[in-house]
C-alpha atoms as a PDB file:
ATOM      1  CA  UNK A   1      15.313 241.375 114.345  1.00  0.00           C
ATOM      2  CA  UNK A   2      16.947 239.571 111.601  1.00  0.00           C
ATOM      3  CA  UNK A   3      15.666 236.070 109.779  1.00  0.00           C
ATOM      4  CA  UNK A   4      17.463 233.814 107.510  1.00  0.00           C
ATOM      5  CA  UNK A   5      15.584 231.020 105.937  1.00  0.00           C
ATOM      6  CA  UNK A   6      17.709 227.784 106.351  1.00  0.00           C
ATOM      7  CA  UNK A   7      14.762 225.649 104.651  1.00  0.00           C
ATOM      8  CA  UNK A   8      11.321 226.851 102.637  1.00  0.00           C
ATOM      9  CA  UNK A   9      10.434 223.921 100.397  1.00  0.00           C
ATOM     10  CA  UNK A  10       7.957 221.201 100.687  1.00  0.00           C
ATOM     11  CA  UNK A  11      10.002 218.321  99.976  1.00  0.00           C
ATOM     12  CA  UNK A  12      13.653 217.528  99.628  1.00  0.00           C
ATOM     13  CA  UNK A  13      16.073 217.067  96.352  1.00  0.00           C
ATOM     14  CA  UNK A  14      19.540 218.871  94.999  1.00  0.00           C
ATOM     15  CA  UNK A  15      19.742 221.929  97.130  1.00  0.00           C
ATOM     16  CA  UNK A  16      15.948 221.895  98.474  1.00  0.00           C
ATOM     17  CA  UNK A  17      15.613 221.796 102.407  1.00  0.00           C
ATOM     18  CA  UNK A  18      12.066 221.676 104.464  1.00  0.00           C
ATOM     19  CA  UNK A  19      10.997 224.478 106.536  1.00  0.00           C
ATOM     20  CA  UNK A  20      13.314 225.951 109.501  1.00  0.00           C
ATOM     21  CA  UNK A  21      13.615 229.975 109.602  1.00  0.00           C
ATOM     22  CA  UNK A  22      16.251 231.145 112.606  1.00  0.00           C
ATOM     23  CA  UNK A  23      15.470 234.304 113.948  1.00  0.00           C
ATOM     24  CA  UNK A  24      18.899 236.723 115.364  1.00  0.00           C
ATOM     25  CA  UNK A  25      21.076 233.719 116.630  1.00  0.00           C
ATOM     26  CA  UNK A  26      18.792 231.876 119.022  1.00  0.00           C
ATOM     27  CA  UNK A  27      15.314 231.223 117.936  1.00  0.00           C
ATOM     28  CA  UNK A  28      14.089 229.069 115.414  1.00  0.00           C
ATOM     29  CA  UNK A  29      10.487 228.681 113.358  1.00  0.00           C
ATOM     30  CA  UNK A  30      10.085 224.480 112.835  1.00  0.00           C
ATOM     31  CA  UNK A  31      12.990 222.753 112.791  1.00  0.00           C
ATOM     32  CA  UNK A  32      12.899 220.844 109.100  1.00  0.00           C
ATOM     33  CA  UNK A  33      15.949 219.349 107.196  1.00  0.00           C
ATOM     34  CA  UNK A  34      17.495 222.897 106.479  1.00  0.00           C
ATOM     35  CA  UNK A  35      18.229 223.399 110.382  1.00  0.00           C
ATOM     36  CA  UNK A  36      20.853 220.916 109.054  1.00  0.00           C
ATOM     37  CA  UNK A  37      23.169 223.050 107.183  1.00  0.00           C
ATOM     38  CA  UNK A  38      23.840 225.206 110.606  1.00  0.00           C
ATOM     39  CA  UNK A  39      27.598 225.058 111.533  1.00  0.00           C
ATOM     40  CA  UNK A  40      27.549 223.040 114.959  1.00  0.00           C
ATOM     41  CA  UNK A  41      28.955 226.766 116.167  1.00  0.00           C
ATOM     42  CA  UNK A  42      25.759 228.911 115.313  1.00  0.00           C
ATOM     43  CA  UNK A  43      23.475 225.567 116.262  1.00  0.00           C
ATOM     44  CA  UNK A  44      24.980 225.776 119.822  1.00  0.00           C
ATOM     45  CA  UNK A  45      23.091 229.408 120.189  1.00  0.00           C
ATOM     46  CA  UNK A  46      19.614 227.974 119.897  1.00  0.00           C
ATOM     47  CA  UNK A  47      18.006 228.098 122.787  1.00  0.00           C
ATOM     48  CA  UNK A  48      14.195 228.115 122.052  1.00  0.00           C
ATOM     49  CA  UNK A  49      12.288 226.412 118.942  1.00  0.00           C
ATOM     50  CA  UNK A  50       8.932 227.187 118.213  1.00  0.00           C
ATOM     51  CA  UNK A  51       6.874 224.204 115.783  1.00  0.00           C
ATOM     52  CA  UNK A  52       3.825 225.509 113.770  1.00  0.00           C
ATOM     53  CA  UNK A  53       2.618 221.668 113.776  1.00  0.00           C
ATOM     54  CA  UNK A  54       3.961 217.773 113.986  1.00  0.00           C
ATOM     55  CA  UNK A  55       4.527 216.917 110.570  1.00  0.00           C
ATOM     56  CA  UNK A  56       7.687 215.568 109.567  1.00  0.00           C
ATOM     57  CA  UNK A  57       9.530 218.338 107.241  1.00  0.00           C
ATOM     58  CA  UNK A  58       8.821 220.514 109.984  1.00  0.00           C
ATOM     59  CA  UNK A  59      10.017 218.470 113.381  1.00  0.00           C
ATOM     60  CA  UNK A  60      12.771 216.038 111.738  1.00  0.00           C
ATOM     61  CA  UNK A  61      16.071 218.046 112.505  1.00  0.00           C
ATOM     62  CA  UNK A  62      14.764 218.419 116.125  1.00  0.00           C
ATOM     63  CA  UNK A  63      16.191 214.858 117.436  1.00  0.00           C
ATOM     64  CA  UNK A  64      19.048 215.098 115.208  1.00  0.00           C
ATOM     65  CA  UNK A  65      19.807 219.002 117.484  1.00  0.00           C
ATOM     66  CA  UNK A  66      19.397 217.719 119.989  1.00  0.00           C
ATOM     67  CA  UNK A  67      21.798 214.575 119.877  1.00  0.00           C
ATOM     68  CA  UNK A  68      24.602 217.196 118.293  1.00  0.00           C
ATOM     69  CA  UNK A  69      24.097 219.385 121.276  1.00  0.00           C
ATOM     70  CA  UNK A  70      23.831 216.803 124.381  1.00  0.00           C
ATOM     71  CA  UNK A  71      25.593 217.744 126.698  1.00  0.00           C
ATOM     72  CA  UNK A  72      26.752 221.311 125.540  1.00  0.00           C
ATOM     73  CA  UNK A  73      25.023 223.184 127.375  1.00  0.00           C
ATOM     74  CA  UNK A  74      23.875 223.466 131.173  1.00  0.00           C
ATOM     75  CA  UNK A  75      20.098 224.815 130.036  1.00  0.00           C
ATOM     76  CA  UNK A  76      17.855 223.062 128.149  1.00  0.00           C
ATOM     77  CA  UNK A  77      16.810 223.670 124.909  1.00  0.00           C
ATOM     78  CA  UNK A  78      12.862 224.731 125.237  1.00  0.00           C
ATOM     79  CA  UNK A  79      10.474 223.191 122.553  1.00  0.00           C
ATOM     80  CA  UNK A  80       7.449 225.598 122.267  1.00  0.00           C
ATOM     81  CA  UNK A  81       4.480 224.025 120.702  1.00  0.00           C
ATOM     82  CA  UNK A  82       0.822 223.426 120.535  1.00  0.00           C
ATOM     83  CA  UNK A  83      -0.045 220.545 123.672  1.00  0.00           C
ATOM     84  CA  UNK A  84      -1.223 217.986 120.481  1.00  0.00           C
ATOM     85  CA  UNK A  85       1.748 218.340 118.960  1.00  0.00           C
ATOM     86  CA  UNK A  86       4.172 217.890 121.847  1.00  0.00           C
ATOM     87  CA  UNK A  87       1.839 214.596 122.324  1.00  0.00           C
ATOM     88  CA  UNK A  88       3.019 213.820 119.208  1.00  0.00           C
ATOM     89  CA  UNK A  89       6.471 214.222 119.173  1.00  0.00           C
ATOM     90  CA  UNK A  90       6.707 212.162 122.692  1.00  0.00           C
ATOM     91  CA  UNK A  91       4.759 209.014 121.445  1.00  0.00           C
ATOM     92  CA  UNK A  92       6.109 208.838 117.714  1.00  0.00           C
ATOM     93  CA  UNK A  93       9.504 209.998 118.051  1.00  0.00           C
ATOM     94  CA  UNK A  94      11.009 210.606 121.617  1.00  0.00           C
ATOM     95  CA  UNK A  95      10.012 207.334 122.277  1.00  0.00           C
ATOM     96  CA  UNK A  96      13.230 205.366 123.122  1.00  0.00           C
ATOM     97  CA  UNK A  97      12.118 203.640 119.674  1.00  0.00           C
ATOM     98  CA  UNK A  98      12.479 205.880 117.381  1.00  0.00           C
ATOM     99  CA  UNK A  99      14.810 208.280 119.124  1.00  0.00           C
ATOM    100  CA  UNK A 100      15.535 208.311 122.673  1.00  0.00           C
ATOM    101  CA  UNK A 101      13.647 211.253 125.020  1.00  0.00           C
ATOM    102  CA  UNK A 102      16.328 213.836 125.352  1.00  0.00           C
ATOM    103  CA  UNK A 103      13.543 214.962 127.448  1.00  0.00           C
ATOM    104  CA  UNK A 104      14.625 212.878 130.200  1.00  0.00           C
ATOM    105  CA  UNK A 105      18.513 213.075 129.209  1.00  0.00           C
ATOM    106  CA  UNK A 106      20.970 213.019 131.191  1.00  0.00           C
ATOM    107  CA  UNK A 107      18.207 212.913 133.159  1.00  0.00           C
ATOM    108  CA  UNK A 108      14.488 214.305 134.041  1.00  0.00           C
ATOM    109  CA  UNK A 109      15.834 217.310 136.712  1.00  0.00           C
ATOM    110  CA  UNK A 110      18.567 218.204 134.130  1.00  0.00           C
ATOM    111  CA  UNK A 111      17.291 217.589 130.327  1.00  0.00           C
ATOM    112  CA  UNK A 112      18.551 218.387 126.981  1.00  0.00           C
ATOM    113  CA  UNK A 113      15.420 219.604 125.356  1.00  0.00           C
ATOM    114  CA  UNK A 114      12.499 220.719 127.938  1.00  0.00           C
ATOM    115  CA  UNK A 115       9.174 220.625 126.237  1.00  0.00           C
ATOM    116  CA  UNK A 116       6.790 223.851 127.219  1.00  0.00           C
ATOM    117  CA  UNK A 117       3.332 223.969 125.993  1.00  0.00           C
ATOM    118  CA  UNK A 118       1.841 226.740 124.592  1.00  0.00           C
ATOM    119  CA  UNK A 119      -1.914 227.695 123.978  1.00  0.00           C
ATOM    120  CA  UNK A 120      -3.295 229.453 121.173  1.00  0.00           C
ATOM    121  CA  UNK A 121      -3.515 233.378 121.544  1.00  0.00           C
ATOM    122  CA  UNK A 122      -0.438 232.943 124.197  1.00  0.00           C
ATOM    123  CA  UNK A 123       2.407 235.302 123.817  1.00  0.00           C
ATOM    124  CA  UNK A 124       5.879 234.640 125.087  1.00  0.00           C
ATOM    125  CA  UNK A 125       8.869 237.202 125.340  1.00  0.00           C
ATOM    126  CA  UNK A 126      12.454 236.728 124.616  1.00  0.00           C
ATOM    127  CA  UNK A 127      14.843 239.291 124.849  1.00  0.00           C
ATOM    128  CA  UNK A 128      12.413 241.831 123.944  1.00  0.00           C
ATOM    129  CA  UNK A 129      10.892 239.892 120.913  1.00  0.00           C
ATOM    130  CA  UNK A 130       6.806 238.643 121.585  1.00  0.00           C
ATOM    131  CA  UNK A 131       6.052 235.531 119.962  1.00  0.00           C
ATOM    132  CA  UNK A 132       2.393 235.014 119.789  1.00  0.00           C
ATOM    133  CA  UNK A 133       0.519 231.527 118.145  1.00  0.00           C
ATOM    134  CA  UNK A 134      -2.370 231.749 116.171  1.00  0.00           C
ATOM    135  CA  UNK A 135      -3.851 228.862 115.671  1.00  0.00           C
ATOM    136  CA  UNK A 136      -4.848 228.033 111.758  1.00  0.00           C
ATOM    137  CA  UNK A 137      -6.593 225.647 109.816  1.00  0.00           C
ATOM    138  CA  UNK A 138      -4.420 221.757 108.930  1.00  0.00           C
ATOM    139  CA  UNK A 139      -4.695 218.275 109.191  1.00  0.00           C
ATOM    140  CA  UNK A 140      -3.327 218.137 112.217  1.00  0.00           C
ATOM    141  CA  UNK A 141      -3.684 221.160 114.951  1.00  0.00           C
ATOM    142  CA  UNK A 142      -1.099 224.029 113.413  1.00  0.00           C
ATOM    143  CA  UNK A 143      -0.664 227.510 114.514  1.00  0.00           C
ATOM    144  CA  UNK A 144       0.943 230.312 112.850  1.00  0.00           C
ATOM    145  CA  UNK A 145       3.485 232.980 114.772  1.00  0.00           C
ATOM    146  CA  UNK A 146       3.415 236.078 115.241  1.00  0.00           C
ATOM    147  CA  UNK A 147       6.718 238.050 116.024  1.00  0.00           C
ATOM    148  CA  UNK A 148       7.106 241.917 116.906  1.00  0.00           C
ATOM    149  CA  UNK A 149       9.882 243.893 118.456  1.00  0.00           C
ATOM    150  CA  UNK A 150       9.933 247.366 118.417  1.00  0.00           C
ATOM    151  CA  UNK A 151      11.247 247.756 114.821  1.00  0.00           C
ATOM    152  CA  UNK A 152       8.623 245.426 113.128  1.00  0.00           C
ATOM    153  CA  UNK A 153       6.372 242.452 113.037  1.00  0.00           C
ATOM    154  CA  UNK A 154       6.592 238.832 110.863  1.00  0.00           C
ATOM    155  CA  UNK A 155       4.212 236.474 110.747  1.00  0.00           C
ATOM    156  CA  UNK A 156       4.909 232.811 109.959  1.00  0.00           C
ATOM    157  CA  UNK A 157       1.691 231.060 108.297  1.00  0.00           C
ATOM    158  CA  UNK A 158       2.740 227.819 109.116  1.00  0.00           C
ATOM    159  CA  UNK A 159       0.687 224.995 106.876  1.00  0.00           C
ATOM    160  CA  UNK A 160      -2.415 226.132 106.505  1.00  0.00           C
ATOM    161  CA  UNK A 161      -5.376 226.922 104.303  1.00  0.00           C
ATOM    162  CA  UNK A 162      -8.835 228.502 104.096  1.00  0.00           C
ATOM    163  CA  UNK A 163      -9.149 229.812 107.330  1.00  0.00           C
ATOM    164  CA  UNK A 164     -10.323 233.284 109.236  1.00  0.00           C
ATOM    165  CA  UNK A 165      -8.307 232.489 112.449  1.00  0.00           C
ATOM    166  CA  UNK A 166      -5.019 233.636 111.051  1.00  0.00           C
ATOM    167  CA  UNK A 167      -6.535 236.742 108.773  1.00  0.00           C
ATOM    168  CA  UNK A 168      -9.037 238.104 111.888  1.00  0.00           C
ATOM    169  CA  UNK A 169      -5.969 238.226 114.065  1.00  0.00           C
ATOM    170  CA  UNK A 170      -3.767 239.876 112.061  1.00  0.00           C
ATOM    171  CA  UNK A 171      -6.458 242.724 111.234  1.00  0.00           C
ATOM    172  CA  UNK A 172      -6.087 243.490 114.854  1.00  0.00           C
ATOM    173  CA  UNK A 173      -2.426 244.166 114.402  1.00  0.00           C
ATOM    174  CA  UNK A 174      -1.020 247.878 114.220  1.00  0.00           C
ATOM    175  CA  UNK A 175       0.698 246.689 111.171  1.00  0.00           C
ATOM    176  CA  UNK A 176       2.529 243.391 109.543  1.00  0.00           C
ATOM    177  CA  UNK A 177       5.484 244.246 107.700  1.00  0.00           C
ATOM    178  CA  UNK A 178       6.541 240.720 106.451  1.00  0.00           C
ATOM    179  CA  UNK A 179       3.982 237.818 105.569  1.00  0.00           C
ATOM    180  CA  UNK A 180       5.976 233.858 105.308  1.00  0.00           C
ATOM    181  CA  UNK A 181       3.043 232.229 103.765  1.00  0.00           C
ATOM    182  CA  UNK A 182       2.409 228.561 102.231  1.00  0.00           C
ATOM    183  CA  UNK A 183       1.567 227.821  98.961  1.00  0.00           C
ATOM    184  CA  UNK A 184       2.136 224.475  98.501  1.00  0.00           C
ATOM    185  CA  UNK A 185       0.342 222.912  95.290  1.00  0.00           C
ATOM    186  CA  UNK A 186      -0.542 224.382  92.374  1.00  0.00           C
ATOM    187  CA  UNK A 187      -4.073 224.824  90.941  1.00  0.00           C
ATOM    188  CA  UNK A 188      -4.190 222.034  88.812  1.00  0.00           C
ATOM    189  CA  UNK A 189      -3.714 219.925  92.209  1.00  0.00           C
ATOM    190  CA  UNK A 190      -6.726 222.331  94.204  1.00  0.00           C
ATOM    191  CA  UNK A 191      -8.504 219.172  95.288  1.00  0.00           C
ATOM    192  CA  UNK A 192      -5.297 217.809  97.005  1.00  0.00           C
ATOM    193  CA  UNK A 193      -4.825 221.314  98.639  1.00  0.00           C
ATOM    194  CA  UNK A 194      -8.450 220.786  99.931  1.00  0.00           C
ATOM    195  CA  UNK A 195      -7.784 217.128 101.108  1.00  0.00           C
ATOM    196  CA  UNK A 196      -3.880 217.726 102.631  1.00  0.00           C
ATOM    197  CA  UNK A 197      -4.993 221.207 104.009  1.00  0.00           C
ATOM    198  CA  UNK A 198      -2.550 223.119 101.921  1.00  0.00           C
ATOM    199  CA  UNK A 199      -2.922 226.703  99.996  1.00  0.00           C
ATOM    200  CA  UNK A 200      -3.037 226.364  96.324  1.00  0.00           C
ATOM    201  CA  UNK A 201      -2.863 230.550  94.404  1.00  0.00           C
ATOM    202  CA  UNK A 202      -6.484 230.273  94.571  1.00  0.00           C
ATOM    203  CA  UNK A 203      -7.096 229.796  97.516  1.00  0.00           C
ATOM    204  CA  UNK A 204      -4.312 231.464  99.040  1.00  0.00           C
ATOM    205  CA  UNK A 205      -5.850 234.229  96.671  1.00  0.00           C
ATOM    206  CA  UNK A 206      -9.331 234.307  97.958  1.00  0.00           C
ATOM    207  CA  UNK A 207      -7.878 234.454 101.774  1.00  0.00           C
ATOM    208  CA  UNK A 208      -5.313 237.435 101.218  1.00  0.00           C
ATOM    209  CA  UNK A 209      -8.444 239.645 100.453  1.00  0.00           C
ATOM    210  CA  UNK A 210      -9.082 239.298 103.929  1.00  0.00           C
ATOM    211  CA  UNK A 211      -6.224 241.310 105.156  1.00  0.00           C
ATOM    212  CA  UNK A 212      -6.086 244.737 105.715  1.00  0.00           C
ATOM    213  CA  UNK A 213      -2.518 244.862 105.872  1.00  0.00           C
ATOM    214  CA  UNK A 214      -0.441 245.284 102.636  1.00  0.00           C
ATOM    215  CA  UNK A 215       2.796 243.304 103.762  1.00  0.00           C
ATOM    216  CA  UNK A 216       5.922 242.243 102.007  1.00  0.00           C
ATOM    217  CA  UNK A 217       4.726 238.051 101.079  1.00  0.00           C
ATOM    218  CA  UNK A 218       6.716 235.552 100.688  1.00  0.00           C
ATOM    219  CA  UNK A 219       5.701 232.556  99.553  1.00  0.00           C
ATOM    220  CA  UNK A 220       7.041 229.135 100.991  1.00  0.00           C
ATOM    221  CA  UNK A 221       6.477 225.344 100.780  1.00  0.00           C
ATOM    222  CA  UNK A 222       5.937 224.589  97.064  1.00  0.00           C
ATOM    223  CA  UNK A 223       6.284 221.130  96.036  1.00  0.00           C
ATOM    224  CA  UNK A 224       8.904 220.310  94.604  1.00  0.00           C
ATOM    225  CA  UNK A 225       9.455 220.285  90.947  1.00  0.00           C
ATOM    226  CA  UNK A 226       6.066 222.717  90.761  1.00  0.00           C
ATOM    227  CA  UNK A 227       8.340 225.713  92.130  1.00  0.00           C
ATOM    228  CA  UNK A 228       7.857 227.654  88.583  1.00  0.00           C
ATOM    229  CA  UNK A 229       4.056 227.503  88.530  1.00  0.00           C
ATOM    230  CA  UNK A 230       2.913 227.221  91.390  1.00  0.00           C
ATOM    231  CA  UNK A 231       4.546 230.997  91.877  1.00  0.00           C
ATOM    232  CA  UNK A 232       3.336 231.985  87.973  1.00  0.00           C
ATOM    233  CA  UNK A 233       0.163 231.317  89.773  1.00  0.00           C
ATOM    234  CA  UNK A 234       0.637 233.504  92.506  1.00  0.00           C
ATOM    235  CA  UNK A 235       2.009 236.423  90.916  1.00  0.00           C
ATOM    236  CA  UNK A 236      -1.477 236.314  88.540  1.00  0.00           C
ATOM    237  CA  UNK A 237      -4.054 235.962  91.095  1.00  0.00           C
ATOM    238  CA  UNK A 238      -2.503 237.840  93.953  1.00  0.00           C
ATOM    239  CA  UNK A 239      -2.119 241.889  92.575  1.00  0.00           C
ATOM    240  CA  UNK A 240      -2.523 243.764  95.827  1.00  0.00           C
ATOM    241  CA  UNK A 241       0.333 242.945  97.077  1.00  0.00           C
ATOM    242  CA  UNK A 242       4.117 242.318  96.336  1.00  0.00           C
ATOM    243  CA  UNK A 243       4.631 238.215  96.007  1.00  0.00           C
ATOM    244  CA  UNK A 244       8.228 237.349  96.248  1.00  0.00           C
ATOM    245  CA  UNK A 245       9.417 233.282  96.391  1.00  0.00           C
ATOM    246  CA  UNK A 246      11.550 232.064  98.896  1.00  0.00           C
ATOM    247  CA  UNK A 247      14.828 230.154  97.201  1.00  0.00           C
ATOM    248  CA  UNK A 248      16.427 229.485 100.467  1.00  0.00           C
ATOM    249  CA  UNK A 249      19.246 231.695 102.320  1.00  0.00           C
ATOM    250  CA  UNK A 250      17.577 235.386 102.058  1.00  0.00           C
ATOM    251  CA  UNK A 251      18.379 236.950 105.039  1.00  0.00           C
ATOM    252  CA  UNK A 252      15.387 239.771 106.278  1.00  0.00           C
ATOM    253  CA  UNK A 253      16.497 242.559 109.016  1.00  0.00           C
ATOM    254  CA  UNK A 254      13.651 244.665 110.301  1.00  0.00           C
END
């Protein structure tokens, strides 16, 4: 299994892109503004996306995929996500307003994207990798992932914050090797972390110690501009475990 972040920030600017991780050539975690910088070649190998939640840096290179791949290929693309946000993504932007339904492109028997909901604690296989959602704790409903193939499991926290969802079902895991894992404000802003839903180091803090695990982290989703502390922050309040910061383009082979 192999990952390469295409986009890990929370907001855009220079070289900053919004969250979209593609797993081996054909899978990828939210679909934000760094889905983008894929070569129309290596887009054209997606075949399944899986969204953590509805919000905007996480869903906006979806239409835009799917208009640059109409008509390439004779499968549909499937959209895995929670019901809610599917609902979302029909009435706010596959709308014929915003964007037209590529749901019902060329037409309804013979789509571009196919839409496939998927419930909390379900687990899907592709080519011998499990994807399981967890569901976590946001503004609007968000899930986490889960991923395991025989060499390793990753865990996606999606945007989140003070929860025991996420932590409760990873304790049941045989292990977690690598942890992606919001922290989006700093703790200067806690209150807006509160408000918005987000981790700030404190809280992110407090939450590790319930995991049993002792995974690789990485953090993701800092504001921008806040990058430097908000990870200062991290690395002091987080010691049992290693805390690395995303930058965009790592690649990660289990």
């Amino acid at each position: 299994m192999q990952i390469k972040i295409l986009g890990w920030s929370g907001g855009i600017g220079g070289s900053l892109r919004t969250t979209s991780f593609l797993m081996d050539d054909d899978i990828l975690i939210d679909a934000g503004t760094g889905l983008g910088d894929l070569p129309l070649n290596q887009m054209t190998g997606i075949r399944h996306i899986f969204l953590t939640h509805s919000h905007m840096d996480h869903i906006t290179g979806l239409p835009l995929l799917a208009d640059s791949m109409f008509g390439v290929h004779s499968e549909p693309i499937v959209v895995h996500a929670h019901e809610k946000t599917i609902k979302a993504l029909k009435a706010h932007i596959f709308n014929w307003v915003i964007w037209p339904d590529f749901s019902e492109l060329p037409n309804r028997e013979n789509p571009c994207i196919r839409f496939d909901v998927m419930q909390p604690g379900e687990k899907i296989t592709i080519r011998q990798r499990v994807i399981e959602m967890i569901p976590v704790n946001h503004t609007v409903p968000g899930v986490a992932y889960c991923v395991s193939d025989q060499k390793g499991t990753v865990v996606f926290s999606g945007d989140t914050t003070t929860n025991d969802t996420l932590w409760t079902r990873l304790n049941q895991l045989e292990k977690v090797d690598l942890l992606f894992v919001e922290s989006a404000f700093s703790n200067h802003d806690m209150e807006i972390s509160k408000v918005s839903k987000h981790y700030c180091p404190q809280l992110l803090s407090d939450d590790l110690k319930k995991l049993e695990h002792r995974p690789e982290i990485w953090l993701t989703h800092f504001k921008p501009g806040d990058e430097d502390l908000i990870y200062r922050e991290c690395k002091e309040m987080i010691s049992d475990f290693t805390v690395n910061r995303l930058t965009g383009g790592e690649v990660f082979k289990l």
